[in-house]
C-alpha atoms as a PDB file:
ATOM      1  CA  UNK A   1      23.870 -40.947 104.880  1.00  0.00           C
ATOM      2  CA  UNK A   2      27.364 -39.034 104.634  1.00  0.00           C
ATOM      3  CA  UNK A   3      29.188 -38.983 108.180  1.00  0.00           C
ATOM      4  CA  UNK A   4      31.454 -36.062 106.747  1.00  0.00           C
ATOM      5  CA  UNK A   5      30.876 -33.115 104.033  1.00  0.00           C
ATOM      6  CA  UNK A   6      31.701 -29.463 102.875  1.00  0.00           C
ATOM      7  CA  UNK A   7      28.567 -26.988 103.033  1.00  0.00           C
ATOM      8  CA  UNK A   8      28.366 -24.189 101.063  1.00  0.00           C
ATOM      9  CA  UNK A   9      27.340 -21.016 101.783  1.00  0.00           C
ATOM     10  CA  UNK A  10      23.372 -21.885  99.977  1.00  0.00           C
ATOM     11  CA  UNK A  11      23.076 -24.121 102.717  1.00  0.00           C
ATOM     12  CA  UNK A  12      24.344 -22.513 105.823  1.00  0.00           C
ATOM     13  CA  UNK A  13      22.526 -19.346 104.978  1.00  0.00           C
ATOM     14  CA  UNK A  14      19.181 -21.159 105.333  1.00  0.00           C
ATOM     15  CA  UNK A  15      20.236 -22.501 109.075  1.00  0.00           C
ATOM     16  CA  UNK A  16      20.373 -18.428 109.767  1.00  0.00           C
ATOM     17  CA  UNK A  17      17.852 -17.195 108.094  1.00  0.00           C
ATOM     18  CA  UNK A  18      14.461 -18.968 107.252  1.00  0.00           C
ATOM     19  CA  UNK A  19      12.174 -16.681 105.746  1.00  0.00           C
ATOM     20  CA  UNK A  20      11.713 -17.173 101.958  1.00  0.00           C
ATOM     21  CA  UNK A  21      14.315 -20.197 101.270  1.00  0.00           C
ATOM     22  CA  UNK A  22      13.929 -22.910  99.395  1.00  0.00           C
ATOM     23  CA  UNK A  23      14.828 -26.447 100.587  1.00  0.00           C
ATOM     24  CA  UNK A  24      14.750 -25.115 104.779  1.00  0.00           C
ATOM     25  CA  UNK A  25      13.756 -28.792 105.770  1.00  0.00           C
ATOM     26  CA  UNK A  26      16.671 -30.056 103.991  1.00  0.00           C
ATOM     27  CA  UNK A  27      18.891 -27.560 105.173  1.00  0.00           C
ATOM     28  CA  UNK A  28      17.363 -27.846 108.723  1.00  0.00           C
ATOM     29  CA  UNK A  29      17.810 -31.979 108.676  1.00  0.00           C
ATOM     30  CA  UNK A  30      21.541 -31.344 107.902  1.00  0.00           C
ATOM     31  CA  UNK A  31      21.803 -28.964 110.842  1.00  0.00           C
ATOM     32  CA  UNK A  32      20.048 -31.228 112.883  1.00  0.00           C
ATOM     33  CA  UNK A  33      22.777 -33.734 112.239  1.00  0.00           C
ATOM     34  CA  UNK A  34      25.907 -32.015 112.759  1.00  0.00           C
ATOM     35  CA  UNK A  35      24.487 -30.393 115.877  1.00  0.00           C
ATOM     36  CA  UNK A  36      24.067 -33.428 117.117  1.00  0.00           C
ATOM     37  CA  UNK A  37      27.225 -34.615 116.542  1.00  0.00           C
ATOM     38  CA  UNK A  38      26.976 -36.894 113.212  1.00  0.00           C
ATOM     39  CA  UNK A  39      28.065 -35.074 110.751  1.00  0.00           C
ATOM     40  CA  UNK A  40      31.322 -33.593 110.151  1.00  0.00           C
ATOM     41  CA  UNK A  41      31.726 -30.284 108.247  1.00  0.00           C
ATOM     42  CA  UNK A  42      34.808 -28.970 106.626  1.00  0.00           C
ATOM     43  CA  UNK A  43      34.176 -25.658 105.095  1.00  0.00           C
ATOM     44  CA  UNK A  44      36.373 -22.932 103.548  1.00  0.00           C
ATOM     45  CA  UNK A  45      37.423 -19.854 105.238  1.00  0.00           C
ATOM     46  CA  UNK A  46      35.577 -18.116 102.408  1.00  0.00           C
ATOM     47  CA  UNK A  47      32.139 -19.448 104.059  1.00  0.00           C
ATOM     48  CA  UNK A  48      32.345 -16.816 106.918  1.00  0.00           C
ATOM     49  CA  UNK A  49      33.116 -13.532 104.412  1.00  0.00           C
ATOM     50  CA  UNK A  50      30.258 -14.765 101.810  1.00  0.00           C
ATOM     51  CA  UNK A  51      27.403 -14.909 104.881  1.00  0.00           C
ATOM     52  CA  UNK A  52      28.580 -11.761 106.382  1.00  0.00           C
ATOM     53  CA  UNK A  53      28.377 -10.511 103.179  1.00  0.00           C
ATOM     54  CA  UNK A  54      24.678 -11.730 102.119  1.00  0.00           C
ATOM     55  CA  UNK A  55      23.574 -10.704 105.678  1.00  0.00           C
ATOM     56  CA  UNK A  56      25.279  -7.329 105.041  1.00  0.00           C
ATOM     57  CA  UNK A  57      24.290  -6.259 101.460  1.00  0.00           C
ATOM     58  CA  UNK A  58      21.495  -8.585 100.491  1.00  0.00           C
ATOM     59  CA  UNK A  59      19.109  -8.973 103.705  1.00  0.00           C
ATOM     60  CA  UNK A  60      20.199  -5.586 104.463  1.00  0.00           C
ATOM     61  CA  UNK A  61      21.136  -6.389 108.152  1.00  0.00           C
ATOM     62  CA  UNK A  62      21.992  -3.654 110.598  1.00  0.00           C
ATOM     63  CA  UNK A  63      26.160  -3.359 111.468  1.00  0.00           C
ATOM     64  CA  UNK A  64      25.333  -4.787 114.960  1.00  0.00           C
ATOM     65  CA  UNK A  65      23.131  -7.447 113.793  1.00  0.00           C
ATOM     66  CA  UNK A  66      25.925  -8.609 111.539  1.00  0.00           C
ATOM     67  CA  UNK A  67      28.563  -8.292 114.091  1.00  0.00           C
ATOM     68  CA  UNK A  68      26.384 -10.698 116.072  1.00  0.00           C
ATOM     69  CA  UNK A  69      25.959 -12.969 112.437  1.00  0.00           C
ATOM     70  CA  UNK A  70      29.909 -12.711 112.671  1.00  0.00           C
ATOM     71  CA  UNK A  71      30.261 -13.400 116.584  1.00  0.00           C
ATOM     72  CA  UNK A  72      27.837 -16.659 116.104  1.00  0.00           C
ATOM     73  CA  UNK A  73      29.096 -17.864 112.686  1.00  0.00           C
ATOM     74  CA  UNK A  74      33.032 -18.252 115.002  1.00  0.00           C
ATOM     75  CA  UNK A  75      31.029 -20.107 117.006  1.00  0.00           C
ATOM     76  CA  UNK A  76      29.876 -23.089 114.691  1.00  0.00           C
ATOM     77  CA  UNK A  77      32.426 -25.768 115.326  1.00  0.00           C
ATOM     78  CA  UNK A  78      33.193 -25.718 112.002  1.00  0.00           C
ATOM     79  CA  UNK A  79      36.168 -27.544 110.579  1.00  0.00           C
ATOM     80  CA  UNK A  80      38.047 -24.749 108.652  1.00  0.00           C
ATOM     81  CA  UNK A  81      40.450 -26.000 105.519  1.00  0.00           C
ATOM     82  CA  UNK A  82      41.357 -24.291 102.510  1.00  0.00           C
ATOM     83  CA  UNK A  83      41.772 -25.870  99.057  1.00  0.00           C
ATOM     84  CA  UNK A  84      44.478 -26.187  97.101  1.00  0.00           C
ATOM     85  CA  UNK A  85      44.950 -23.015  94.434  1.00  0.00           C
ATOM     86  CA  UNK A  86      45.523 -25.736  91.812  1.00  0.00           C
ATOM     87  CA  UNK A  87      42.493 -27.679  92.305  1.00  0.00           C
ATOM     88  CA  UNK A  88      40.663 -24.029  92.550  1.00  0.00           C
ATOM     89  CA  UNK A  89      42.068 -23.041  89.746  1.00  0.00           C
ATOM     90  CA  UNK A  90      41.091 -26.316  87.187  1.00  0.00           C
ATOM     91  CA  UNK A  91      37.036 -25.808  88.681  1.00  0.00           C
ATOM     92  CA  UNK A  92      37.330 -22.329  87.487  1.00  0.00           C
ATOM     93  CA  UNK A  93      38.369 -23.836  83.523  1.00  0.00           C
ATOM     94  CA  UNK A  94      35.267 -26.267  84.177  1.00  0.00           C
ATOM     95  CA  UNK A  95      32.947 -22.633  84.820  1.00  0.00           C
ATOM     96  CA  UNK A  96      33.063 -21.961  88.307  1.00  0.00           C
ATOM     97  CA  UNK A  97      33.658 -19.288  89.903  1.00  0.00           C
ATOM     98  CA  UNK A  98      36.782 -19.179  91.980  1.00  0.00           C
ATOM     99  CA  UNK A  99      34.628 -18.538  95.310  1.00  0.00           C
ATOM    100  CA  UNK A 100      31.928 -22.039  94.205  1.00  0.00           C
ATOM    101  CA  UNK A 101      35.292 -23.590  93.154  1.00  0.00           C
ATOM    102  CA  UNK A 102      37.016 -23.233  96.274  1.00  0.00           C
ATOM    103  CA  UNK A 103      34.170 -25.472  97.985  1.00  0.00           C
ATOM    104  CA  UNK A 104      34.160 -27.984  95.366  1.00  0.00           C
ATOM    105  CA  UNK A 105      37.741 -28.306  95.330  1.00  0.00           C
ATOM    106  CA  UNK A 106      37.728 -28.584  98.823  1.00  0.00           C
ATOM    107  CA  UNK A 107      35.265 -31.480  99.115  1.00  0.00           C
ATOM    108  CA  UNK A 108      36.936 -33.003  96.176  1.00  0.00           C
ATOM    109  CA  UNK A 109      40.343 -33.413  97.902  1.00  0.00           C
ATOM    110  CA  UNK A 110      38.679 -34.507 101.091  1.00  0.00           C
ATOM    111  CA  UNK A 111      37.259 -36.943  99.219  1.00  0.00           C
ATOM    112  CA  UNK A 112      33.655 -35.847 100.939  1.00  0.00           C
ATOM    113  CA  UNK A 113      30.676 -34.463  98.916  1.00  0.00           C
ATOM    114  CA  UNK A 114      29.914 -30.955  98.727  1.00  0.00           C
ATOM    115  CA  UNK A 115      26.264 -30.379  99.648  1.00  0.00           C
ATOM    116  CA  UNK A 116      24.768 -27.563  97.819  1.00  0.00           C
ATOM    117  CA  UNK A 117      21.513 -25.948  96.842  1.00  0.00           C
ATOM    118  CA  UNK A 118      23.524 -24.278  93.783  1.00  0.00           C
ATOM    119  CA  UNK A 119      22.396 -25.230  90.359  1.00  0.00           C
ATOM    120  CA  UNK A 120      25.359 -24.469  88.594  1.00  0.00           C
ATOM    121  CA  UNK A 121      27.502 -25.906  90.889  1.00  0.00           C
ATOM    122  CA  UNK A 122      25.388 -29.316  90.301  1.00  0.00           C
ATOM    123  CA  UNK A 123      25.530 -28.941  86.674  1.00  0.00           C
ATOM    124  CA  UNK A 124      29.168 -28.416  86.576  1.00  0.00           C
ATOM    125  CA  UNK A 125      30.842 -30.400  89.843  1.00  0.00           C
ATOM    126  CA  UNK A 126      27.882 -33.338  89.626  1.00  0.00           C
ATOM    127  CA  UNK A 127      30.994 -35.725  90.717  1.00  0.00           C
ATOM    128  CA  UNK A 128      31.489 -33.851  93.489  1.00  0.00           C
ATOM    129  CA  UNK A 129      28.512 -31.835  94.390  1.00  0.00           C
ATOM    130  CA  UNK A 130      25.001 -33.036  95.970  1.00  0.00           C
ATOM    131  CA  UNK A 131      21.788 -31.404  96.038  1.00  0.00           C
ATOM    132  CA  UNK A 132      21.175 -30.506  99.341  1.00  0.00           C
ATOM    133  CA  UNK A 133      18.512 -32.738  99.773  1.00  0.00           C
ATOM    134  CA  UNK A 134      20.202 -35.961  98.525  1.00  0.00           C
ATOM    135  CA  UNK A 135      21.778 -38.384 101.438  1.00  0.00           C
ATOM    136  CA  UNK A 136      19.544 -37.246 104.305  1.00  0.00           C
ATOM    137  CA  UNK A 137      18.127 -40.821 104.830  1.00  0.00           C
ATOM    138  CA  UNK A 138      19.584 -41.683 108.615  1.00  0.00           C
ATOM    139  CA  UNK A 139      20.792 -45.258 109.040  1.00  0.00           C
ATOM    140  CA  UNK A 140      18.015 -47.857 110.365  1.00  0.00           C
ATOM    141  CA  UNK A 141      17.283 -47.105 114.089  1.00  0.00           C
ATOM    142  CA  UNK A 142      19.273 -43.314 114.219  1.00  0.00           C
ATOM    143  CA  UNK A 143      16.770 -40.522 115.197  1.00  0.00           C
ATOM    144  CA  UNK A 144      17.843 -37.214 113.808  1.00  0.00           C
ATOM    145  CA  UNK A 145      17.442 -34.918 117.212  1.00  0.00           C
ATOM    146  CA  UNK A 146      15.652 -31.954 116.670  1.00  0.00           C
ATOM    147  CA  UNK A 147      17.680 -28.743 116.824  1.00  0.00           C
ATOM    148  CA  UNK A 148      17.168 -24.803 118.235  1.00  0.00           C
ATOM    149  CA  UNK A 149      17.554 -21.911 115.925  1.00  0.00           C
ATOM    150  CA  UNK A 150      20.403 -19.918 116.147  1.00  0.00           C
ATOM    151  CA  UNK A 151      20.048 -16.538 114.495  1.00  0.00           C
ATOM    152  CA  UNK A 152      21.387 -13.794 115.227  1.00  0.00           C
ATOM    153  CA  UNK A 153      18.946 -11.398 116.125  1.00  0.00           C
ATOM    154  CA  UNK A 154      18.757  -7.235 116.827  1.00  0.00           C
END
């Protein structure tokens, strides 16, 4: 199991909002762990604007409910780090887009994996990208605590 990584947006989405996503237990076991303390998660500043954005346009939230979304999402504990432009800009050659390549590139010159539950971003970045369920198996004797949900809510 990975004591550090850089979550995208495919997986911090799910911790939010559980209805109708794929891979929630995977998403919820990596929750679980940096709640609790063992994990470490560097993410982009891009993370926030593409959740407010999905809450916003996609689900269709209400303006207060995403003003709570944005209030909560401050309040993750999050490690925030941006990539380098150059290391952006050489995932975006490779068929990113600059918004997936900003995560890779970040993980990538952390030298931590990027856990995602994005295809293309597997197919391309596979030296830097996980699927989100890969690397969940805790070290002999470490329970995994259990963890409340934290959505935002009208």
């Amino acid at each position: 199991m990975t004591d550090e990584a850089v979550l995208d947006a495919s997986v911090v989405l799910k911790w939010l909002k559980a209805e109708g996503e794929q891979q929630l237990a995977a998403a919820q076991a990596w929750e679980r762990l940096f709640r609790a303390g063992m994990l470490f998660v560097t993410v982009p500043s891009l993370l926030f604007l593409e959740i407010v954005n999905i809450a916003a346009r996609r689900l269709r939230w209400d303006a207060e409910r995403v003003a709570a979304l944005a209030v909560a999402l401050g309040q993750f504990g999050f490690a925030v780090q941006e990539p380098s432009l150059g290391r952006v800009a050489y995932w975006t050659t490779q068929g990113l887009t600059a918004y997936d390549a900003c995560y890779v590139a970040l993980a990538e010159e952390r030298g931590v994996p990027l856990i995602t539950a994005d295809d293309h971003i597997l197919a391309i970045a596979g030296t830097v990208a996980r699927p989100l369920g890969a690397g969940l198996e805790p070290a002999e004797g470490t329970e995994v605590p259990s963890t409340e949900r934290r959505t935002p809510s009208t």
